[in-house]
Protein backbone atom coordinates (compact mmCIF):
# COMPACT_ATOMS: atom_id res chain seq x y z
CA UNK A 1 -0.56 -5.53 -15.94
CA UNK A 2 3.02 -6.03 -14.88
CA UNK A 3 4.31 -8.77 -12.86
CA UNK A 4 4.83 -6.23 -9.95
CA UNK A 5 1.44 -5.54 -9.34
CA UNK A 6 0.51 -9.43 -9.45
CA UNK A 7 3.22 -9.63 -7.17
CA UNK A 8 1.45 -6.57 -5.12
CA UNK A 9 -2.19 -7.30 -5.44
CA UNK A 10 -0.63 -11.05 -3.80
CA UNK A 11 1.42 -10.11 -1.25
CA UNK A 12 -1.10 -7.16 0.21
CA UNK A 13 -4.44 -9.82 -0.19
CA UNK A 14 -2.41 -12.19 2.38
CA UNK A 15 -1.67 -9.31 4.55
CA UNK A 16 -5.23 -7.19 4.59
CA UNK A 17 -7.24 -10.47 5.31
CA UNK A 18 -9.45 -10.08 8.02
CA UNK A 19 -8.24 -6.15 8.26
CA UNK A 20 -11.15 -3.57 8.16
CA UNK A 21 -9.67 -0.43 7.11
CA UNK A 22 -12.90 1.58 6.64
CA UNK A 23 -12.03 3.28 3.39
CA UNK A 24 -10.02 3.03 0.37
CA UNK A 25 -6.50 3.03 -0.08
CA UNK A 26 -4.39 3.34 -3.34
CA UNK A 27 -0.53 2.18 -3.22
CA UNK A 28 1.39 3.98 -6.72
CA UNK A 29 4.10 1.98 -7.05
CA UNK A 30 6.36 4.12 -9.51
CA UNK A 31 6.86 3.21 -12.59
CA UNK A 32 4.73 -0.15 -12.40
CA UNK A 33 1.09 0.98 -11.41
CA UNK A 34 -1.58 1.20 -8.69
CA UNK A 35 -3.67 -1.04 -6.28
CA UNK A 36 -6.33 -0.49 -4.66
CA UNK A 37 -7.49 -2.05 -1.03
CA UNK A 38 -10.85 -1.65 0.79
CA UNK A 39 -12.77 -3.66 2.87
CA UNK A 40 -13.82 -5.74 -0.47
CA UNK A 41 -10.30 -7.08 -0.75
CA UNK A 42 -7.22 -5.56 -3.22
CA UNK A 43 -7.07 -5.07 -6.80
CA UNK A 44 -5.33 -3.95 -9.64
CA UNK A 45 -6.90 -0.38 -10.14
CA UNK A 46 -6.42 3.20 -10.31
CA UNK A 47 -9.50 4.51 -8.83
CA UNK A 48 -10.62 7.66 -6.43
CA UNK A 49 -8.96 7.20 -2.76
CA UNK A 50 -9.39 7.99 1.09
CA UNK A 51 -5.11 8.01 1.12
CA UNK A 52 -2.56 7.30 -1.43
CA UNK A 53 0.75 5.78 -0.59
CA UNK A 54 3.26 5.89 -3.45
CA UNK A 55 6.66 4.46 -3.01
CA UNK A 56 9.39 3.30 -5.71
CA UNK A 57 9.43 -0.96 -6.09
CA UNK A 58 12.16 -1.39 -3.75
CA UNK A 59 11.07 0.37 -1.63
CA UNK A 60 7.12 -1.37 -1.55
CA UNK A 61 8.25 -4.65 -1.76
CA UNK A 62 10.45 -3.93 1.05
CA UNK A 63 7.42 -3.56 3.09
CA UNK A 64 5.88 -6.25 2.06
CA UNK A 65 8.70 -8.24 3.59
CA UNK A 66 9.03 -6.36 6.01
CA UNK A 67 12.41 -5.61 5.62
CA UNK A 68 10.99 -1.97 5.82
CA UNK A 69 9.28 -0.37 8.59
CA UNK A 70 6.54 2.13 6.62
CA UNK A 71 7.04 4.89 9.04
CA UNK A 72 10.58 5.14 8.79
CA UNK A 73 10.10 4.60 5.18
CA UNK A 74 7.59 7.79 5.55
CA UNK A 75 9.81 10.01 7.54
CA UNK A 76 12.95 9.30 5.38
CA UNK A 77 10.72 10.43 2.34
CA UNK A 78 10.97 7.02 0.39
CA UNK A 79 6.95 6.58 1.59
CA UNK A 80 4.93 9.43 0.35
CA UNK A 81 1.37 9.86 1.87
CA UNK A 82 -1.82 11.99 0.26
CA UNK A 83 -4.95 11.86 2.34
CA UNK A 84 -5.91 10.74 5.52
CA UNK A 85 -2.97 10.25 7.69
CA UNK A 86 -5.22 8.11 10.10
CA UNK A 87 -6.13 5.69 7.82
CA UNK A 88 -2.39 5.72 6.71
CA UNK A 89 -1.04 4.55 9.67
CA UNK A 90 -3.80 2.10 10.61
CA UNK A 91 -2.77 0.23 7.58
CA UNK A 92 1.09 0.73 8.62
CA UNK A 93 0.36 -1.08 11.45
CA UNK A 94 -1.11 -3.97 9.51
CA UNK A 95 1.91 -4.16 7.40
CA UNK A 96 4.42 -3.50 10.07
């Protein structure tokens, strides 16, 4: 697993606690792998989800610091989203 998605599956724990989502989410981070985050917590994993998000590194860890707002990131196309919009921007919020 690559020291992005340590980074990720760090960063995104500290930011989801105490967040219900009510589904799954996947975030593809290009070129370095996947997470996963549900109401169980966030993990390393490439599994079936309610949305993906998929965004280069820069971009994600961006984010994460919020340097980057998600919805700009979104309508600029440097956030792409497949699935349930809702759920989407419920977790923008969170990250916002």
């Amino acid at each position: 697993m690559s020291d992005v998605i340590n980074e990720a599956v760090k960063l995104l724990t500290e930011k989801m606690t105490g967040l219900e989502i009510g589904g799954t989410v996947k975030f593809d981070i290009e070129g370095e792998g996947t997470v996963m985050v549900d109401d169980n917590g966030v993990r390393a994993g490439d599994d079936d989800a309610d949305v993906t998000l998929s965004a280069d590194p820069d971009t994600f860890q961006g984010m994460m610091d919020g340097e980057t707002n998600p919805t700009s990131a979104f309508m600029t196309g440097k956030l792409k989203v497949d699935g349930d919009m809702g759920m989407a921007m419920k977790l923008a919020s969170a990250l916002a």
